[in-house]
PDB file of N, CA and C in Angstrom:
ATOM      1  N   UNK A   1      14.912  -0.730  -7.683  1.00  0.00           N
ATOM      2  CA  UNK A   1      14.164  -1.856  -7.127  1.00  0.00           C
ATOM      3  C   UNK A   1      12.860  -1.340  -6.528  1.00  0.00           C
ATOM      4  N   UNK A   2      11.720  -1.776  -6.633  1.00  0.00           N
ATOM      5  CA  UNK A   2      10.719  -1.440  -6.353  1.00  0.00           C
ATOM      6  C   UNK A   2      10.364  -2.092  -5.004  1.00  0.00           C
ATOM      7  N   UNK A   3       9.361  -1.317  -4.083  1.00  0.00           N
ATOM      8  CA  UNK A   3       9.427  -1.246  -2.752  1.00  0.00           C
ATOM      9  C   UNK A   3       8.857  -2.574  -2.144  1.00  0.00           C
ATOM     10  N   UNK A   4       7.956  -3.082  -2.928  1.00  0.00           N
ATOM     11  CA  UNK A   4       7.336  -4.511  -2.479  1.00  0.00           C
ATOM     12  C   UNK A   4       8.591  -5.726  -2.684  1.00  0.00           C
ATOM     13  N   UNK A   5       9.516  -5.427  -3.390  1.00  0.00           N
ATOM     14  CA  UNK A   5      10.074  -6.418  -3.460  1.00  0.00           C
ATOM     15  C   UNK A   5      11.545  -5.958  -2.757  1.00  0.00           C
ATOM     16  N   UNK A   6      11.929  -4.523  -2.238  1.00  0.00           N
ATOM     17  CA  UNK A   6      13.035  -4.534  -1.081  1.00  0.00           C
ATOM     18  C   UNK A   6      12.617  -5.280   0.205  1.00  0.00           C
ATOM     19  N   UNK A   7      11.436  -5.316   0.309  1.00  0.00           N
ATOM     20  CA  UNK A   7      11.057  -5.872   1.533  1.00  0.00           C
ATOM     21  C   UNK A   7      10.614  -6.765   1.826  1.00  0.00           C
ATOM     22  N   UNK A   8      10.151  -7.612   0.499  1.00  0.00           N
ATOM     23  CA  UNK A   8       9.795  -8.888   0.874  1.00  0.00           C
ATOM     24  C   UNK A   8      10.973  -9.749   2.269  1.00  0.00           C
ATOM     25  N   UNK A   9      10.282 -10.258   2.588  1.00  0.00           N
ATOM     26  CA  UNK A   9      11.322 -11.441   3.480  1.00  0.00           C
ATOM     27  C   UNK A   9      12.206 -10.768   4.811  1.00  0.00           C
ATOM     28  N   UNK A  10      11.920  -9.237   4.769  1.00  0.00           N
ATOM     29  CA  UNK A  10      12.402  -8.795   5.712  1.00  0.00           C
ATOM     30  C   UNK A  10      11.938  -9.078   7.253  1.00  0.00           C
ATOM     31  N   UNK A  11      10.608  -9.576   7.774  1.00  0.00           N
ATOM     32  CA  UNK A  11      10.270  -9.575   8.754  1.00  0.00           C
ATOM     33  C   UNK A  11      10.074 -11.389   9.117  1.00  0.00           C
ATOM     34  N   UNK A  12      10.157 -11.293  10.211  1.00  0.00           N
ATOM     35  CA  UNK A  12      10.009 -12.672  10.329  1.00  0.00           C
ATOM     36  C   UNK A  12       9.505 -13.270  12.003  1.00  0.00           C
ATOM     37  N   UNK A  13       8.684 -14.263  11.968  1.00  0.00           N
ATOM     38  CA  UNK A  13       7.997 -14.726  13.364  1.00  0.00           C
ATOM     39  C   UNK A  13       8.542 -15.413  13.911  1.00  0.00           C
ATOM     40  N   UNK A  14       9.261 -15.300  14.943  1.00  0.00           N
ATOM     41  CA  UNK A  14      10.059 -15.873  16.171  1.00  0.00           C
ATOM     42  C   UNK A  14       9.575 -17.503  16.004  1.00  0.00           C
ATOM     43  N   UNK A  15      10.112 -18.799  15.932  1.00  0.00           N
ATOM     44  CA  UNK A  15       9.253 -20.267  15.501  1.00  0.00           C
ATOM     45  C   UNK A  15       8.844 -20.761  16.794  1.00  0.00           C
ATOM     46  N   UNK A  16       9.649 -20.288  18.005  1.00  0.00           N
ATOM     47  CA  UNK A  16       8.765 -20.509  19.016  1.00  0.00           C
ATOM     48  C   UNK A  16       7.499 -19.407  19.991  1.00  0.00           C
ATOM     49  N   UNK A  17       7.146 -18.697  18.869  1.00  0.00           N
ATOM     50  CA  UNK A  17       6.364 -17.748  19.355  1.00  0.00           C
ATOM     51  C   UNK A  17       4.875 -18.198  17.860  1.00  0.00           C
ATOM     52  N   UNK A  18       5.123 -18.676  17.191  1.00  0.00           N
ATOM     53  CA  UNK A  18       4.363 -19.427  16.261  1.00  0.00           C
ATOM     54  C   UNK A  18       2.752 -19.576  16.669  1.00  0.00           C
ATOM     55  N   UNK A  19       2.704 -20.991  17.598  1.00  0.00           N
ATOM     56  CA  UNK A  19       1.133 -20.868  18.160  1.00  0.00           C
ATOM     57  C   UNK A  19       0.703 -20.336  19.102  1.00  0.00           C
ATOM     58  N   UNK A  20       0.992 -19.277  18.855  1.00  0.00           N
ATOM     59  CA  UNK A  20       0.739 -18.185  19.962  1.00  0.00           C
ATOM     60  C   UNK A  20      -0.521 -17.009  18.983  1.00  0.00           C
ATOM     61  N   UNK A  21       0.123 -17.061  17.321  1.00  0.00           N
ATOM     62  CA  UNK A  21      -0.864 -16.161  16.568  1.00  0.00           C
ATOM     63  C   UNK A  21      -2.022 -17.212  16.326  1.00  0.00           C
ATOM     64  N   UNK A  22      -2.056 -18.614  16.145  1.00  0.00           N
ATOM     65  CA  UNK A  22      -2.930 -19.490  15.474  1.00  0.00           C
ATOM     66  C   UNK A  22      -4.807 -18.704  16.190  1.00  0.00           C
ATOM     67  N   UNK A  23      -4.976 -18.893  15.083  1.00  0.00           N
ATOM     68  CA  UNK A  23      -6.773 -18.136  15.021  1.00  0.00           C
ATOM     69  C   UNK A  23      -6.409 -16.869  15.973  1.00  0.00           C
ATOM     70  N   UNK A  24      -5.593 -15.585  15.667  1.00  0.00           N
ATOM     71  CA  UNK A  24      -5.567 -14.520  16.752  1.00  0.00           C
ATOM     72  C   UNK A  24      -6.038 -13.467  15.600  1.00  0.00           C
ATOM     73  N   UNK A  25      -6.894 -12.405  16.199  1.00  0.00           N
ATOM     74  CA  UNK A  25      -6.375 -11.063  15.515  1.00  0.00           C
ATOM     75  C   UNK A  25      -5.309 -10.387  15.870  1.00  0.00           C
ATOM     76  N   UNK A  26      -4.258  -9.677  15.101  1.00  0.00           N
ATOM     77  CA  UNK A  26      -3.226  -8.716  15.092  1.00  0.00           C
ATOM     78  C   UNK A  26      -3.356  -7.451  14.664  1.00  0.00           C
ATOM     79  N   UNK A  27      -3.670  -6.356  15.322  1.00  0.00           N
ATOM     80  CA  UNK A  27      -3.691  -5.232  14.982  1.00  0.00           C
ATOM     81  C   UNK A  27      -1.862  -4.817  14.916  1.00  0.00           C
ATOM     82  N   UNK A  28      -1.649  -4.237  13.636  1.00  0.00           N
ATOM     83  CA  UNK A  28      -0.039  -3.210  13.529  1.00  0.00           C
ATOM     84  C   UNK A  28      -0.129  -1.868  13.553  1.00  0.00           C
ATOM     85  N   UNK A  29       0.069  -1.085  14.098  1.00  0.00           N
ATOM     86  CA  UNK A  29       0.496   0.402  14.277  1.00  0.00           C
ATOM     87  C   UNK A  29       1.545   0.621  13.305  1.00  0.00           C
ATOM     88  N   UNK A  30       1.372   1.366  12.642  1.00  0.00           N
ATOM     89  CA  UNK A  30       2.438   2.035  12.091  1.00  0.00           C
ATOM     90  C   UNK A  30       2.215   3.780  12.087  1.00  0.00           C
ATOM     91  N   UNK A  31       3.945   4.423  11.893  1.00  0.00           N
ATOM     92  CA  UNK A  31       3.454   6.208  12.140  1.00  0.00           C
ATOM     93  C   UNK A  31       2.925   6.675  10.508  1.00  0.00           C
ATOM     94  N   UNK A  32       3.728   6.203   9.572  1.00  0.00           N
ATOM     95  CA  UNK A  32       2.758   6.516   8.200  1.00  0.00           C
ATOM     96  C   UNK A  32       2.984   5.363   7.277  1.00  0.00           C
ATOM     97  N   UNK A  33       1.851   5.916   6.249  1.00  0.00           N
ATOM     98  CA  UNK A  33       2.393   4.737   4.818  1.00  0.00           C
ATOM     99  C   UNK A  33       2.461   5.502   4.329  1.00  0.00           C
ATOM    100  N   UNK A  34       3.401   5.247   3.517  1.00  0.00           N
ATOM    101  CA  UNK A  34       3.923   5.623   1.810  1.00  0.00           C
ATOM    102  C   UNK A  34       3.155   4.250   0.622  1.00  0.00           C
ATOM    103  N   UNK A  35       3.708   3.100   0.684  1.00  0.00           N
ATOM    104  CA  UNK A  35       3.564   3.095  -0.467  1.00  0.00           C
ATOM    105  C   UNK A  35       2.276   1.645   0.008  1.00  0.00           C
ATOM    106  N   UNK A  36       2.656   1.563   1.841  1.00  0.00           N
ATOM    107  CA  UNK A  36       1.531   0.273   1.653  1.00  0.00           C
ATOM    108  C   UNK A  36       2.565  -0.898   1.953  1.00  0.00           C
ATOM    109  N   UNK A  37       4.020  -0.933   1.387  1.00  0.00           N
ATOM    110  CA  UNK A  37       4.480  -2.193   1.336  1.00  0.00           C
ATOM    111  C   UNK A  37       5.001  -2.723   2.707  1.00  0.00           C
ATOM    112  N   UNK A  38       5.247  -2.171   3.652  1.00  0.00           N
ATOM    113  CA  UNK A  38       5.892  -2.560   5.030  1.00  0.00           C
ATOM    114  C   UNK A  38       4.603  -3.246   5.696  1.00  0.00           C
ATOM    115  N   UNK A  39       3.245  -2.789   5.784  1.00  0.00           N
ATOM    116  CA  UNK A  39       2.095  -2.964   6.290  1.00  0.00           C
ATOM    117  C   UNK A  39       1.621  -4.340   5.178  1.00  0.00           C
ATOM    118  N   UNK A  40       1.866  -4.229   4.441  1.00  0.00           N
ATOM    119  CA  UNK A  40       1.427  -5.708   3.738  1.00  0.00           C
ATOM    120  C   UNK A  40       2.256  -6.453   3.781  1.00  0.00           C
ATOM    121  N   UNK A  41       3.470  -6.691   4.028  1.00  0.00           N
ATOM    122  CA  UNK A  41       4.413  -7.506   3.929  1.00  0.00           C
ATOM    123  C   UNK A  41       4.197  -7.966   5.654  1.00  0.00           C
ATOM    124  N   UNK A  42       4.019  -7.036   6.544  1.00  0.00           N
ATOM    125  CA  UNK A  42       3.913  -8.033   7.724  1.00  0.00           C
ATOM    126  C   UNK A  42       2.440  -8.783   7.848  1.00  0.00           C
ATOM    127  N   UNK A  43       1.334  -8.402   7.461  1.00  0.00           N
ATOM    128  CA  UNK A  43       0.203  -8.669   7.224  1.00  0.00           C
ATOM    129  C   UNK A  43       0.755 -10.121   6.866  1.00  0.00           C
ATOM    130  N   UNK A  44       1.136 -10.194   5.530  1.00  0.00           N
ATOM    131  CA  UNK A  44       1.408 -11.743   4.835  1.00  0.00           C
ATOM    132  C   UNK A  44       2.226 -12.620   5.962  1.00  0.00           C
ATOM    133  N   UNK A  45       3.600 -12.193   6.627  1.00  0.00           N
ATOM    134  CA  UNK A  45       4.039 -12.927   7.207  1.00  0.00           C
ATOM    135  C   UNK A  45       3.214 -13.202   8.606  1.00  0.00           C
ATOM    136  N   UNK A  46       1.746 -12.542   8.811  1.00  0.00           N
ATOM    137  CA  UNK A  46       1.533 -13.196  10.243  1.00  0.00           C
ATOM    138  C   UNK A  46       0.330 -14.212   9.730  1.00  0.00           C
ATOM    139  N   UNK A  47      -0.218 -13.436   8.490  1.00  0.00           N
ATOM    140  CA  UNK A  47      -1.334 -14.756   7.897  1.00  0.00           C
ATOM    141  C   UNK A  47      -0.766 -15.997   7.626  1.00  0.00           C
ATOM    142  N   UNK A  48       0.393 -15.934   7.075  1.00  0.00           N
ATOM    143  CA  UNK A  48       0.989 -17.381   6.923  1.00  0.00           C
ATOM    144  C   UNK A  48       1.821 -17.896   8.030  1.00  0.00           C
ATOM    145  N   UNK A  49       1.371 -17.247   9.164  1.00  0.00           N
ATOM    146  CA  UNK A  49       1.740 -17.917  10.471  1.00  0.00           C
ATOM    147  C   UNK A  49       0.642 -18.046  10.977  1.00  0.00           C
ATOM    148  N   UNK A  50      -0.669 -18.261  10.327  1.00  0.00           N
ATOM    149  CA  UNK A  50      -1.991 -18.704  11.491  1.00  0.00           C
ATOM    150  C   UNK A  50      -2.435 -17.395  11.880  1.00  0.00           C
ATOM    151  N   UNK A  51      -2.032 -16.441  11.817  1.00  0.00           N
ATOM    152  CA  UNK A  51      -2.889 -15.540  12.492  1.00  0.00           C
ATOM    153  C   UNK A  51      -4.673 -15.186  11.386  1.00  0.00           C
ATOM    154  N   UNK A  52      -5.181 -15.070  12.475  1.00  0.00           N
ATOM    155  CA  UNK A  52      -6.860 -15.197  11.405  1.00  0.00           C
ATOM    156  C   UNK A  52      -7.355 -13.707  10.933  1.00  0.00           C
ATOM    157  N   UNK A  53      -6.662 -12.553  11.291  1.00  0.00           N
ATOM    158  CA  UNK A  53      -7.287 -11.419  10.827  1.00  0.00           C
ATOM    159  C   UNK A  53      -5.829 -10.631  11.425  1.00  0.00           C
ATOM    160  N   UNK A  54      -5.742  -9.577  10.240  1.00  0.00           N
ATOM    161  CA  UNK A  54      -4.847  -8.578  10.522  1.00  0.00           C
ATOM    162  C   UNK A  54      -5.605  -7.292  10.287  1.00  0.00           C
ATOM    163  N   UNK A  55      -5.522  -6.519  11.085  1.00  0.00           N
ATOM    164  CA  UNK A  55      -5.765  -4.931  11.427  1.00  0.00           C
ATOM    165  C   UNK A  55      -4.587  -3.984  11.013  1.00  0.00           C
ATOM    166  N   UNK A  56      -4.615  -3.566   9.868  1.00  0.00           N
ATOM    167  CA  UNK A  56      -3.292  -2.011   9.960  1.00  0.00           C
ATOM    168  C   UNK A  56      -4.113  -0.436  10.348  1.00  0.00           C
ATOM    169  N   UNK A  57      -3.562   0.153  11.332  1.00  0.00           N
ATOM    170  CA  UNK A  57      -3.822   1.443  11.856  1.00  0.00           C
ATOM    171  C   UNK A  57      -2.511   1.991  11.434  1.00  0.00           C
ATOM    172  N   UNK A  58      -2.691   3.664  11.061  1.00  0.00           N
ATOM    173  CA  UNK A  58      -1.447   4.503  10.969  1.00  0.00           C
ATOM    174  C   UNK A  58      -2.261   5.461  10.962  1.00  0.00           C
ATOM    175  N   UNK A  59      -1.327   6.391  11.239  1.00  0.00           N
ATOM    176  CA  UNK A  59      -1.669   7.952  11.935  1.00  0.00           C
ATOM    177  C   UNK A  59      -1.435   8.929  11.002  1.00  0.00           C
ATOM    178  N   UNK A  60      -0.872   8.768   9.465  1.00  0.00           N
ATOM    179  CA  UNK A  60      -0.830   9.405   8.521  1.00  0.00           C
ATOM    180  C   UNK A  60      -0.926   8.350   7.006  1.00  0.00           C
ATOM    181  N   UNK A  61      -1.138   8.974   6.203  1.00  0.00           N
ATOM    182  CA  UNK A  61      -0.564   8.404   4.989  1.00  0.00           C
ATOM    183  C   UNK A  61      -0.786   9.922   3.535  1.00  0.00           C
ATOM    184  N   UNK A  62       0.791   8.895   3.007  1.00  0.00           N
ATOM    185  CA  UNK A  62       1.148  10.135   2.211  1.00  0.00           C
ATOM    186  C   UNK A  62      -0.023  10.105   0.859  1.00  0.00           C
ATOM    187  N   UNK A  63      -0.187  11.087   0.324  1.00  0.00           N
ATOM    188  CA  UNK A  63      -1.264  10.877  -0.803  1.00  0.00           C
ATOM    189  C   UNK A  63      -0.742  10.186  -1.908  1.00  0.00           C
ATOM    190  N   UNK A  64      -1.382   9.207  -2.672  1.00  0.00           N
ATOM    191  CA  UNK A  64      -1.172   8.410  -3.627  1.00  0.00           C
ATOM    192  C   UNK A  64      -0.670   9.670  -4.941  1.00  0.00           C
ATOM    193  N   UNK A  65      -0.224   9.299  -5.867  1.00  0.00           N
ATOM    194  CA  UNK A  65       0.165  10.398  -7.082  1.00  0.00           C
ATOM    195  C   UNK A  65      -1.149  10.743  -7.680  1.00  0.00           C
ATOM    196  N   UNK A  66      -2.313   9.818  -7.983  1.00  0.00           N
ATOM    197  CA  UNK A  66      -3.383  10.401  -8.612  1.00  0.00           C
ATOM    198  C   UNK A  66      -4.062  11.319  -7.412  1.00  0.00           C
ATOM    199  N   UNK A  67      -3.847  11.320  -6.277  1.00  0.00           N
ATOM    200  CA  UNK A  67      -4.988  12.227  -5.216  1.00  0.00           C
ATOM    201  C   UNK A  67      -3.766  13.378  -4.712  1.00  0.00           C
ATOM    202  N   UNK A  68      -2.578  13.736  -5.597  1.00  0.00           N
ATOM    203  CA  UNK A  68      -1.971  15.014  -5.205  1.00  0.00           C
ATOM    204  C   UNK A  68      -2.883  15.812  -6.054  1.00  0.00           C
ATOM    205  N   UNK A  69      -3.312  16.986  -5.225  1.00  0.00           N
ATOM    206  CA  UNK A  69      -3.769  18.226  -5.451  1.00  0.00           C
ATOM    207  C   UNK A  69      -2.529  19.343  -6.688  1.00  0.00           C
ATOM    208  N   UNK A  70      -3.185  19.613  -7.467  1.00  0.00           N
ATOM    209  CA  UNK A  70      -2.667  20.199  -8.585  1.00  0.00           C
ATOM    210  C   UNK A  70      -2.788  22.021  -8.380  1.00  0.00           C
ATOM    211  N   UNK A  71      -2.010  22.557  -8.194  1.00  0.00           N
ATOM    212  CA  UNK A  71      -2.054  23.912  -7.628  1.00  0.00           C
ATOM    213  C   UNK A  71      -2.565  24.619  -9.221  1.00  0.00           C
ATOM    214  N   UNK A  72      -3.478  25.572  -8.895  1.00  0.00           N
ATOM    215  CA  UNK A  72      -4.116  26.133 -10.100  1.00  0.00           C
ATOM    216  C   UNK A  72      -3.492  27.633  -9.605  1.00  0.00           C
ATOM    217  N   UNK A  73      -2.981  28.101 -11.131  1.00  0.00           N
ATOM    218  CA  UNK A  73      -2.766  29.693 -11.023  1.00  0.00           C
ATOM    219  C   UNK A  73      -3.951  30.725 -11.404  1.00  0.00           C
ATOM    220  N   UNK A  74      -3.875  31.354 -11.012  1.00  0.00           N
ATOM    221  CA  UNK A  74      -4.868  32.316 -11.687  1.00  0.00           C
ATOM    222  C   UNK A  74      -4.191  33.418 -12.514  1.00  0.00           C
ATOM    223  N   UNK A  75      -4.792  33.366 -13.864  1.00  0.00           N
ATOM    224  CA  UNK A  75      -4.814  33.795 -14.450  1.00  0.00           C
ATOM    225  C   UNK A  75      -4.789  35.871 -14.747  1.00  0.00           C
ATOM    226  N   UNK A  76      -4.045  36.688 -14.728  1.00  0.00           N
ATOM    227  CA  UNK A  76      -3.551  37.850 -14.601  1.00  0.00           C
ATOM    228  C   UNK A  76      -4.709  38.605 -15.932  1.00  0.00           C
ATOM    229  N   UNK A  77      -5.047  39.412 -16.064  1.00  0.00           N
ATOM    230  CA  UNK A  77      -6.305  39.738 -16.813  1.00  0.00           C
ATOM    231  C   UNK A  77      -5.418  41.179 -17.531  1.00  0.00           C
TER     232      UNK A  77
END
């Protein structure tokens, strides 16, 4: 199962805490991303609760597969 869709629907906004985001920014902290999907999936659930701008900050992220560094040998003469 692919990661955007283990997590869909996992998070969810309290209904009496609702107009409390209407026109707010939300900044989320997170400690890393991997693939992106935890940080977009709450993103969606606070935009479709009114919130007007979401902010994601994290303190690492793992490198995508095209930006892993390819270890070069050198060549023995």
């Amino acid at each position: 199962m692919n990661r955007y869709k283990a997590i869909r629907d996992m998070f969810y906004v309290n209904p009496k805490h609702r107009g409390r985001l209407e026109s707010t920014t939300v900044i989320v902290f997170d400690d890393v991303i991997t693939s992106g999907a935890t940080l977009n999936e709450i993103a969606r659930i606070l935009k479709d609760n009114s919130a007007s701008l979401v902010i994601n900050w994290a303190l690492l992220r793992t490198p995508r597969p095209t930006q892993q560094r390819t270890v070069q040998r050198a060549e023995h003469v």
